[in-house]
PDB file of N, CA and C in Angstrom:
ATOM      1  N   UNK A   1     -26.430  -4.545 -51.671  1.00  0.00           N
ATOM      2  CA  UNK A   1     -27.573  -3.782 -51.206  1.00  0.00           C
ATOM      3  C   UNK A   1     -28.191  -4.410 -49.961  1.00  0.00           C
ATOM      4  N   UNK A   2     -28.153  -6.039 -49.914  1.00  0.00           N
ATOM      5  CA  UNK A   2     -28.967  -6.392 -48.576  1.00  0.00           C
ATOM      6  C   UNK A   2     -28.368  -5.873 -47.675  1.00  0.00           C
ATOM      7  N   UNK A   3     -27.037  -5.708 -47.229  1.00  0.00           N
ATOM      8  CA  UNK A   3     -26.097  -5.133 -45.984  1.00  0.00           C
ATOM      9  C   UNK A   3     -26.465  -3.517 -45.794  1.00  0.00           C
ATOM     10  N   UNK A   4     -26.603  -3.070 -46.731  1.00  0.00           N
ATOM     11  CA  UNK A   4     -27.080  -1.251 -46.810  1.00  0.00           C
ATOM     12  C   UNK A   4     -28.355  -1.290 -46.260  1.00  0.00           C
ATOM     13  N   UNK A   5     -29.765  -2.340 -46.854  1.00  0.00           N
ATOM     14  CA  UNK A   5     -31.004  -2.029 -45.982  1.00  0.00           C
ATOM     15  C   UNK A   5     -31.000  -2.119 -44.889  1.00  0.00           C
ATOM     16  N   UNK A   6     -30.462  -2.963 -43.788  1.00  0.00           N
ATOM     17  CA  UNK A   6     -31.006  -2.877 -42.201  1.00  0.00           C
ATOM     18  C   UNK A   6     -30.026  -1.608 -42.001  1.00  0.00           C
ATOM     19  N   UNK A   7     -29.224  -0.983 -42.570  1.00  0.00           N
ATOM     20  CA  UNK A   7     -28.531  -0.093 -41.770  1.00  0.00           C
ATOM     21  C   UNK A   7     -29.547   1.254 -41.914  1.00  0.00           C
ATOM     22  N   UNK A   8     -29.826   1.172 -43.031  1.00  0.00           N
ATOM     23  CA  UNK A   8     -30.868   2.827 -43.790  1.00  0.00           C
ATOM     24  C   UNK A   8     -32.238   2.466 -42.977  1.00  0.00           C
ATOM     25  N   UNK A   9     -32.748   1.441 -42.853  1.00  0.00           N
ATOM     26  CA  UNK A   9     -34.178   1.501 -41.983  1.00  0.00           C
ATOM     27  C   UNK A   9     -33.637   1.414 -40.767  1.00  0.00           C
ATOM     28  N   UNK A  10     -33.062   1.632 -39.888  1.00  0.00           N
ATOM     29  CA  UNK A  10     -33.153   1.413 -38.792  1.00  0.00           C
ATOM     30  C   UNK A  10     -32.294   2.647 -38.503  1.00  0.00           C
ATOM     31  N   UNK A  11     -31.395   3.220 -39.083  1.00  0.00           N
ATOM     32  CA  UNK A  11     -30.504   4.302 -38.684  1.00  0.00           C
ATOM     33  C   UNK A  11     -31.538   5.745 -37.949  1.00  0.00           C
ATOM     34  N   UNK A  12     -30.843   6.288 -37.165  1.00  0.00           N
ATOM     35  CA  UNK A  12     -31.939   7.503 -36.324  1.00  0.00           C
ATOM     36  C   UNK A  12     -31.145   8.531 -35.959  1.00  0.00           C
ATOM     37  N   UNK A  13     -31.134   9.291 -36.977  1.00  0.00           N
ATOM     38  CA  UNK A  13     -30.167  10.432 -36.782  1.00  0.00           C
ATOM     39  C   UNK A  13     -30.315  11.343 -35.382  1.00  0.00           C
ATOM     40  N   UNK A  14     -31.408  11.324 -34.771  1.00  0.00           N
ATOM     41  CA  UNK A  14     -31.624  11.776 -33.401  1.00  0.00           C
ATOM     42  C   UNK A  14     -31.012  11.637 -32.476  1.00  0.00           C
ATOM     43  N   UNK A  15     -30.233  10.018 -32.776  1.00  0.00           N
ATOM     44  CA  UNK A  15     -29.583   9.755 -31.881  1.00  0.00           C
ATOM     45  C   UNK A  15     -28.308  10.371 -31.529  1.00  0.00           C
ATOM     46  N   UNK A  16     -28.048  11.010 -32.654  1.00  0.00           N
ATOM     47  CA  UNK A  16     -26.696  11.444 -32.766  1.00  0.00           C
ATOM     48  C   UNK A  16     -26.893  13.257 -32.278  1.00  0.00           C
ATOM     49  N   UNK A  17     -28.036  13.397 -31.675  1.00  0.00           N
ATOM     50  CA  UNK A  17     -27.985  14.618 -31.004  1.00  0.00           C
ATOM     51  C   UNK A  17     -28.972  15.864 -31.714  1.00  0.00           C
ATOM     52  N   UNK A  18     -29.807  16.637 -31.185  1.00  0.00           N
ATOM     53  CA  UNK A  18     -29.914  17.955 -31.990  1.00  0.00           C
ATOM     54  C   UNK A  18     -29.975  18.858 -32.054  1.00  0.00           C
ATOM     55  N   UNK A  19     -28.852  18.952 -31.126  1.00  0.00           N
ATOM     56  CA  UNK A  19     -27.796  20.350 -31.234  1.00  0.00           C
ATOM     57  C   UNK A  19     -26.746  20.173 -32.000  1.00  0.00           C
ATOM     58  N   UNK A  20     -26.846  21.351 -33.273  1.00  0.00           N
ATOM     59  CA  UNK A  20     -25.688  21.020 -34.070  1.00  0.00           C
ATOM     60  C   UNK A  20     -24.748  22.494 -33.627  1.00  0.00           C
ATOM     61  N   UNK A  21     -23.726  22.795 -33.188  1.00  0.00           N
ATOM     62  CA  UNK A  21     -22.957  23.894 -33.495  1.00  0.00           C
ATOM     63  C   UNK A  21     -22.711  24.436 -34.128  1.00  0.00           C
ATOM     64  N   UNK A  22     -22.709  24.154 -35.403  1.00  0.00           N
ATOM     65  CA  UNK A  22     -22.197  24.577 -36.779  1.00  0.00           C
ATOM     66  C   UNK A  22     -23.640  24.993 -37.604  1.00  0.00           C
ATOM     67  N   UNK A  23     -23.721  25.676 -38.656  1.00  0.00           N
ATOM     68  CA  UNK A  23     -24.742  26.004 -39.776  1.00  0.00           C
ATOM     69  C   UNK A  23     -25.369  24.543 -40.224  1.00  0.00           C
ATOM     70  N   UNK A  24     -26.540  24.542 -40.030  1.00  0.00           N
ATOM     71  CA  UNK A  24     -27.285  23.163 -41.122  1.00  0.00           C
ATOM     72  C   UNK A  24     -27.377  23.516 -42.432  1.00  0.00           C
ATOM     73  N   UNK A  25     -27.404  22.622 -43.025  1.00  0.00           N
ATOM     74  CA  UNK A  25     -28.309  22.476 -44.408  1.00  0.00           C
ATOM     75  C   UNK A  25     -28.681  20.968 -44.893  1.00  0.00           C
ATOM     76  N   UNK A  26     -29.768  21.274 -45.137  1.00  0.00           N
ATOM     77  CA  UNK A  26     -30.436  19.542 -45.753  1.00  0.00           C
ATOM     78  C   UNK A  26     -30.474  20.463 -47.143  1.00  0.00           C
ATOM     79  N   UNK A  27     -30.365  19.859 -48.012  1.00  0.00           N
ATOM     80  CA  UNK A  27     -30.698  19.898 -49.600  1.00  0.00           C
ATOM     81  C   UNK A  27     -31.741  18.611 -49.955  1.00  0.00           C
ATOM     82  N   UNK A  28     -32.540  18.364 -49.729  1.00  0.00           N
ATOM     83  CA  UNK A  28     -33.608  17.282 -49.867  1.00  0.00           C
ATOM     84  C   UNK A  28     -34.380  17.094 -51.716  1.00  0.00           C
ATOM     85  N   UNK A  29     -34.037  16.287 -52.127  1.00  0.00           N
ATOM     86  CA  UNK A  29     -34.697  15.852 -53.287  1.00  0.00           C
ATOM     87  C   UNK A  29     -36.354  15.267 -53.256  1.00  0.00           C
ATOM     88  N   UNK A  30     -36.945  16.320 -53.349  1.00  0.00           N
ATOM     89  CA  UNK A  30     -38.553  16.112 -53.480  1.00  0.00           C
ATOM     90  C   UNK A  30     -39.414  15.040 -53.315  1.00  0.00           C
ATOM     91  N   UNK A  31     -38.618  13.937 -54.700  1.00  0.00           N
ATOM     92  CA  UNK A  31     -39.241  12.440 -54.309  1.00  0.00           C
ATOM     93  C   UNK A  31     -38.265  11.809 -53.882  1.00  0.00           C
ATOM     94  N   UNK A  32     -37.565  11.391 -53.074  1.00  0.00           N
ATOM     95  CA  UNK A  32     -36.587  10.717 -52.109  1.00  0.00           C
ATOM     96  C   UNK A  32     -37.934   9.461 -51.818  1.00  0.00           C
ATOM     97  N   UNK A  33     -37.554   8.610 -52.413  1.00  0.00           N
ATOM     98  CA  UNK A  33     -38.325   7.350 -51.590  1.00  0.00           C
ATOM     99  C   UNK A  33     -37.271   6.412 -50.614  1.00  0.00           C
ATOM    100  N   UNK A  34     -36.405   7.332 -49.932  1.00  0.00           N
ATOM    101  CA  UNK A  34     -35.047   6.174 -49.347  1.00  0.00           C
ATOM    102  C   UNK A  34     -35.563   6.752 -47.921  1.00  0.00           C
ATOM    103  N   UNK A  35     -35.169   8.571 -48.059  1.00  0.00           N
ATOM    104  CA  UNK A  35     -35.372   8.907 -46.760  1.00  0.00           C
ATOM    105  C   UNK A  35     -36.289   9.937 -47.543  1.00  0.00           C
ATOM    106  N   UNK A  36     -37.748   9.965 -47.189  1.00  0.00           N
ATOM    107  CA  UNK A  36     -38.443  10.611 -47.696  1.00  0.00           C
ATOM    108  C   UNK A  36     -38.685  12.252 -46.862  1.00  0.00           C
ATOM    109  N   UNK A  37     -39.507  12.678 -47.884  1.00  0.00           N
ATOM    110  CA  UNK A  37     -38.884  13.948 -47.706  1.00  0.00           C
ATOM    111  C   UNK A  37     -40.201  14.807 -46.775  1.00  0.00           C
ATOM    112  N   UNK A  38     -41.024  14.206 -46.405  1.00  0.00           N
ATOM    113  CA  UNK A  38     -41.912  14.344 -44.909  1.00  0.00           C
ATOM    114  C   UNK A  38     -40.983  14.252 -43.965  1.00  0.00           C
ATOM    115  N   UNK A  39     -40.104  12.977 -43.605  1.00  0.00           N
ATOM    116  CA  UNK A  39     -39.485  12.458 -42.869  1.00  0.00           C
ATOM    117  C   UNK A  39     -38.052  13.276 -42.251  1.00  0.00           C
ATOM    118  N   UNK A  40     -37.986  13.951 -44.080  1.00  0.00           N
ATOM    119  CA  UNK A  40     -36.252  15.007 -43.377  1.00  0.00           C
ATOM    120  C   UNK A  40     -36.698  15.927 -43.088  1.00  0.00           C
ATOM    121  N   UNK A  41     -37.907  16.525 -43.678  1.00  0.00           N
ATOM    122  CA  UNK A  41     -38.739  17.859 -43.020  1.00  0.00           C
ATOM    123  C   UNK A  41     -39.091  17.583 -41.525  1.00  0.00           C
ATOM    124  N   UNK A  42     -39.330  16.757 -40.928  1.00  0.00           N
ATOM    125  CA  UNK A  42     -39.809  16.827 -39.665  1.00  0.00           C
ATOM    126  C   UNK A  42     -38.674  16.429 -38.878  1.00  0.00           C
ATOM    127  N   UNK A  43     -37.230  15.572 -38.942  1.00  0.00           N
ATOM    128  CA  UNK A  43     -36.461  15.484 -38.559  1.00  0.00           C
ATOM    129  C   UNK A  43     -35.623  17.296 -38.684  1.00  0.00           C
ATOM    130  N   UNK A  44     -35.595  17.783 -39.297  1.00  0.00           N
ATOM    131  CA  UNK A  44     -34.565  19.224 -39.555  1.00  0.00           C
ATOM    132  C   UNK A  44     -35.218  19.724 -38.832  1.00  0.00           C
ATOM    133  N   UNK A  45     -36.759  20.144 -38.904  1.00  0.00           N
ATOM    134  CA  UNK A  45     -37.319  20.688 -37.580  1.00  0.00           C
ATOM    135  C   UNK A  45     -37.143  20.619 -36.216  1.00  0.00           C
ATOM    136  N   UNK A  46     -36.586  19.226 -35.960  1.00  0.00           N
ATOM    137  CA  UNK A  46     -36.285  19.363 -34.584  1.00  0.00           C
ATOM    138  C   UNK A  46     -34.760  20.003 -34.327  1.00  0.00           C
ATOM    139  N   UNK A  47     -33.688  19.827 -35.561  1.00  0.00           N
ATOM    140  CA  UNK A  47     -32.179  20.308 -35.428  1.00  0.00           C
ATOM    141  C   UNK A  47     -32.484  21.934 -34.587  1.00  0.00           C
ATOM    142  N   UNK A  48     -31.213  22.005 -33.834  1.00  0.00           N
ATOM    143  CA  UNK A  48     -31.373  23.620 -33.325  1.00  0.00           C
ATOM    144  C   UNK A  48     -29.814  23.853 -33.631  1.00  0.00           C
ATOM    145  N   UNK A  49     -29.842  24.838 -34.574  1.00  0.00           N
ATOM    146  CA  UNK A  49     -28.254  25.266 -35.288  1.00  0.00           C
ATOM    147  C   UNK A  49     -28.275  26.614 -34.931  1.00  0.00           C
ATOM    148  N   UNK A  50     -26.971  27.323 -35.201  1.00  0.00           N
ATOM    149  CA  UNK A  50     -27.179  28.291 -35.173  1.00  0.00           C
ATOM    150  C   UNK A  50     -27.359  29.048 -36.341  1.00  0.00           C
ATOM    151  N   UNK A  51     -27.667  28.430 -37.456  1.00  0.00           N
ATOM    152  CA  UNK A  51     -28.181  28.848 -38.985  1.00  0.00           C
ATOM    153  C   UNK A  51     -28.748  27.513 -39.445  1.00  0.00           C
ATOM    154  N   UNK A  52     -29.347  27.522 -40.058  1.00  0.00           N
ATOM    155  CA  UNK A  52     -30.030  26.278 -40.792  1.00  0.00           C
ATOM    156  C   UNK A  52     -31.094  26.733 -41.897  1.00  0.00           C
ATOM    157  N   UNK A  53     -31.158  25.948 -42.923  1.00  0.00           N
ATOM    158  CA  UNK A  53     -31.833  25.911 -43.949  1.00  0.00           C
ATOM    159  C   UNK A  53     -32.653  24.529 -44.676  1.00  0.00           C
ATOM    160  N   UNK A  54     -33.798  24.159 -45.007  1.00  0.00           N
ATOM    161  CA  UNK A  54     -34.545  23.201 -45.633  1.00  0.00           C
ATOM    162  C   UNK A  54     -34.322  23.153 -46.467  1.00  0.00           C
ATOM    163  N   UNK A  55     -33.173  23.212 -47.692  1.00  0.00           N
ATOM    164  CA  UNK A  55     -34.017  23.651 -49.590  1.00  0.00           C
ATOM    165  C   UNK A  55     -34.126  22.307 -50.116  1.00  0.00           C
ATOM    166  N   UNK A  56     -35.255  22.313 -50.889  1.00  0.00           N
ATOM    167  CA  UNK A  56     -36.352  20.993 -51.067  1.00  0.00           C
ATOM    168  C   UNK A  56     -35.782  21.103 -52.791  1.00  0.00           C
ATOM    169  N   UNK A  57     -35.090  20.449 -53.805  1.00  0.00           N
ATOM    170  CA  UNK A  57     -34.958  20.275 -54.764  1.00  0.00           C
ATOM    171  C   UNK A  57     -35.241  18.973 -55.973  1.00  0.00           C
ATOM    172  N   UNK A  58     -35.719  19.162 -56.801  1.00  0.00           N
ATOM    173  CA  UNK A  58     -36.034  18.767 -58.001  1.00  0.00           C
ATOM    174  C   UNK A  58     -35.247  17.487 -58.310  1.00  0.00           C
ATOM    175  N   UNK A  59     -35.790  15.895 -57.618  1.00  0.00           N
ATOM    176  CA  UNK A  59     -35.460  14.720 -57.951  1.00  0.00           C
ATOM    177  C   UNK A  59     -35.533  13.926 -56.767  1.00  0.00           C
ATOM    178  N   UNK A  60     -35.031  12.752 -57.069  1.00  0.00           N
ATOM    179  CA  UNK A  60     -34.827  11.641 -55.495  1.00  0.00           C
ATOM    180  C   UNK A  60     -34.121  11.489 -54.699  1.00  0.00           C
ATOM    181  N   UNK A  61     -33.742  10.365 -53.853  1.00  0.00           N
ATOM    182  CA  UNK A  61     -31.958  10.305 -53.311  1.00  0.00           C
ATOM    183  C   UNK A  61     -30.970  11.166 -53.458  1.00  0.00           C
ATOM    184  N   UNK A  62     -31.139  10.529 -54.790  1.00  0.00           N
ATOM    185  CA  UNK A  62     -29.574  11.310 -55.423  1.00  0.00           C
ATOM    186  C   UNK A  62     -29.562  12.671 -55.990  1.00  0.00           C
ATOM    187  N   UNK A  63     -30.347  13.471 -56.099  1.00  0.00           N
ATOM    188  CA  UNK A  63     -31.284  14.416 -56.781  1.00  0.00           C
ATOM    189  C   UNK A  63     -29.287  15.195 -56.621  1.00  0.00           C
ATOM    190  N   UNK A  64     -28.465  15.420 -56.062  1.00  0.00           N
ATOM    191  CA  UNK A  64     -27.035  15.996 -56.372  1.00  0.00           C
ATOM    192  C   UNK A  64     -26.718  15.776 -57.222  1.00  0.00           C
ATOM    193  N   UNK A  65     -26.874  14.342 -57.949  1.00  0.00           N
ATOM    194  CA  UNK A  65     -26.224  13.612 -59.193  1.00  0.00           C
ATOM    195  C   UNK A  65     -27.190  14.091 -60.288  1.00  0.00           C
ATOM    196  N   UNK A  66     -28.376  14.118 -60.017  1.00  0.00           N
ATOM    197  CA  UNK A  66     -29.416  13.856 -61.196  1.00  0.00           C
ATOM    198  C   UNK A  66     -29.580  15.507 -61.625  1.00  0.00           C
ATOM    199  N   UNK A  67     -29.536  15.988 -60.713  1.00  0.00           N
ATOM    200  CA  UNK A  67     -29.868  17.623 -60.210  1.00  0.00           C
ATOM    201  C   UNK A  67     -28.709  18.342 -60.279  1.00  0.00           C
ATOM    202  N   UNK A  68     -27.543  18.152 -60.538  1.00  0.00           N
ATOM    203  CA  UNK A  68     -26.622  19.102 -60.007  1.00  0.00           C
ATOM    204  C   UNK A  68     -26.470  20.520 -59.953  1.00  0.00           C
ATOM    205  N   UNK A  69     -27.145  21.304 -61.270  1.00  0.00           N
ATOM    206  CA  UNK A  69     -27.482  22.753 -61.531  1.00  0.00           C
ATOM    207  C   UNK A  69     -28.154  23.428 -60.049  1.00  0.00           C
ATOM    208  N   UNK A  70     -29.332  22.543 -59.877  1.00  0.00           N
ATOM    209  CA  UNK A  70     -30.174  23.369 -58.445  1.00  0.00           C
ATOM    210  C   UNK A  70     -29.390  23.051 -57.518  1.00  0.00           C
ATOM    211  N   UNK A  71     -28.574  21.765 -57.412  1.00  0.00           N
ATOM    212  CA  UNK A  71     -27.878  21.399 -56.109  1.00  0.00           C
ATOM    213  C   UNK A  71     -27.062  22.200 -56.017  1.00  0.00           C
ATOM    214  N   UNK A  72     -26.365  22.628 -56.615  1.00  0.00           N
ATOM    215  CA  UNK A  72     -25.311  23.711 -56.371  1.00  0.00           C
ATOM    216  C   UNK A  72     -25.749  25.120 -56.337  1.00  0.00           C
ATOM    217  N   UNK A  73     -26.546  25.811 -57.145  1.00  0.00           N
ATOM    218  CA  UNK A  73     -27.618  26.754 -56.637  1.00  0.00           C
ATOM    219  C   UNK A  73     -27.682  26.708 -55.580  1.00  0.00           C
ATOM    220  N   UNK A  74     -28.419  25.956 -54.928  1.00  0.00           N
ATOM    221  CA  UNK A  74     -28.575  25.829 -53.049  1.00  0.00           C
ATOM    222  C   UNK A  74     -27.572  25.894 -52.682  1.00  0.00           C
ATOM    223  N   UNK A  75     -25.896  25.291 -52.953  1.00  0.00           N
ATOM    224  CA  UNK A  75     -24.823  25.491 -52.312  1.00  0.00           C
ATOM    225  C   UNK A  75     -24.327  27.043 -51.930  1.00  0.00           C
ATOM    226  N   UNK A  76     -24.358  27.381 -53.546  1.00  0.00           N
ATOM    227  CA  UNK A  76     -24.064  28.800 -53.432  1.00  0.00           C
ATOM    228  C   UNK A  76     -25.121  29.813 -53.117  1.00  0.00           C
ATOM    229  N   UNK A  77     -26.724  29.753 -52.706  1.00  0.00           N
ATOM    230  CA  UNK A  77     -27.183  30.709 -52.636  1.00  0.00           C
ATOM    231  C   UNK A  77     -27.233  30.776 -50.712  1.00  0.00           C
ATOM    232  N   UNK A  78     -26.720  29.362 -50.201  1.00  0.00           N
ATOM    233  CA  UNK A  78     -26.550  29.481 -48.756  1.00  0.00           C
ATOM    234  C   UNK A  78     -26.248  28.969 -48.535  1.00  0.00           C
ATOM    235  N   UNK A  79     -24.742  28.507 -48.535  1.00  0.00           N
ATOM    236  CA  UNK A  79     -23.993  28.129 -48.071  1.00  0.00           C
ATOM    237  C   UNK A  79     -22.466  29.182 -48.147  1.00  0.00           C
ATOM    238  N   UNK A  80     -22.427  29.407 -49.610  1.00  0.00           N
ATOM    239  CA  UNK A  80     -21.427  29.798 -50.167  1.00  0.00           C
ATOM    240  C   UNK A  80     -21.344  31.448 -49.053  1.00  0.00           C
ATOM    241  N   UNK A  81     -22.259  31.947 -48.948  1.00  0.00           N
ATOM    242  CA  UNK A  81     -22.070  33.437 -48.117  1.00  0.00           C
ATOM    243  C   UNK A  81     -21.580  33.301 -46.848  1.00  0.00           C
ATOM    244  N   UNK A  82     -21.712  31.834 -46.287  1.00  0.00           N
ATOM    245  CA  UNK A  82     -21.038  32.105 -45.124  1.00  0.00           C
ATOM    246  C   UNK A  82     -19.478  32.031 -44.890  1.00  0.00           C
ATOM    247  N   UNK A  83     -18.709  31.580 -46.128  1.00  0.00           N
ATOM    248  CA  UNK A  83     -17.257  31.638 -46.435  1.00  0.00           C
ATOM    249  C   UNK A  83     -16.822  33.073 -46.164  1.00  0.00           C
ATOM    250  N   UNK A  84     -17.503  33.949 -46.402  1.00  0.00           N
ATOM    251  CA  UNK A  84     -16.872  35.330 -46.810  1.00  0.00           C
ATOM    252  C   UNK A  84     -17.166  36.571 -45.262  1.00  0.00           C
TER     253      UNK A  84
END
């Protein structure tokens, strides 16, 4: 874990651009105390996609693992339509 903290506090996804080409989606777990969830809300705000979505779900970090029923809900209620 000490090698994982300086990388997670200091990492800046901005840097990596925010123009995405492709569809966004954040699936954000409510209480996230890693990357909190003020923090991905105001970071996604700045993304400019040409589809994008916020959905804010029920747990922390890992809220995929802990959550999986809503996490996948969100997969399939927008994501899954753009396959077809």
């Amino acid at each position: 874990m000490s090698r994982l903290s300086p990388v997670e506090t200091s990492f800046d996804a901005r840097a990596l651009g925010l123009d995405v080409p492709v569809p966004f989606f954040v699936i954000q777990g409510r209480e996230d105390h890693i990357a909190p969830f003020e923090v991905a809300q105001a970071y996604f705000a700045e993304v400019r996609a040409p589809k994008k979505a916020f959905l804010p779900i029920a747990g922390g970090h890992y809220a995929c693992f802990t959550n999986p029923i809503e996490f996948v809900d969100a997969l399939r209620r927008h994501v899954r339509p753009l396959t077809k």
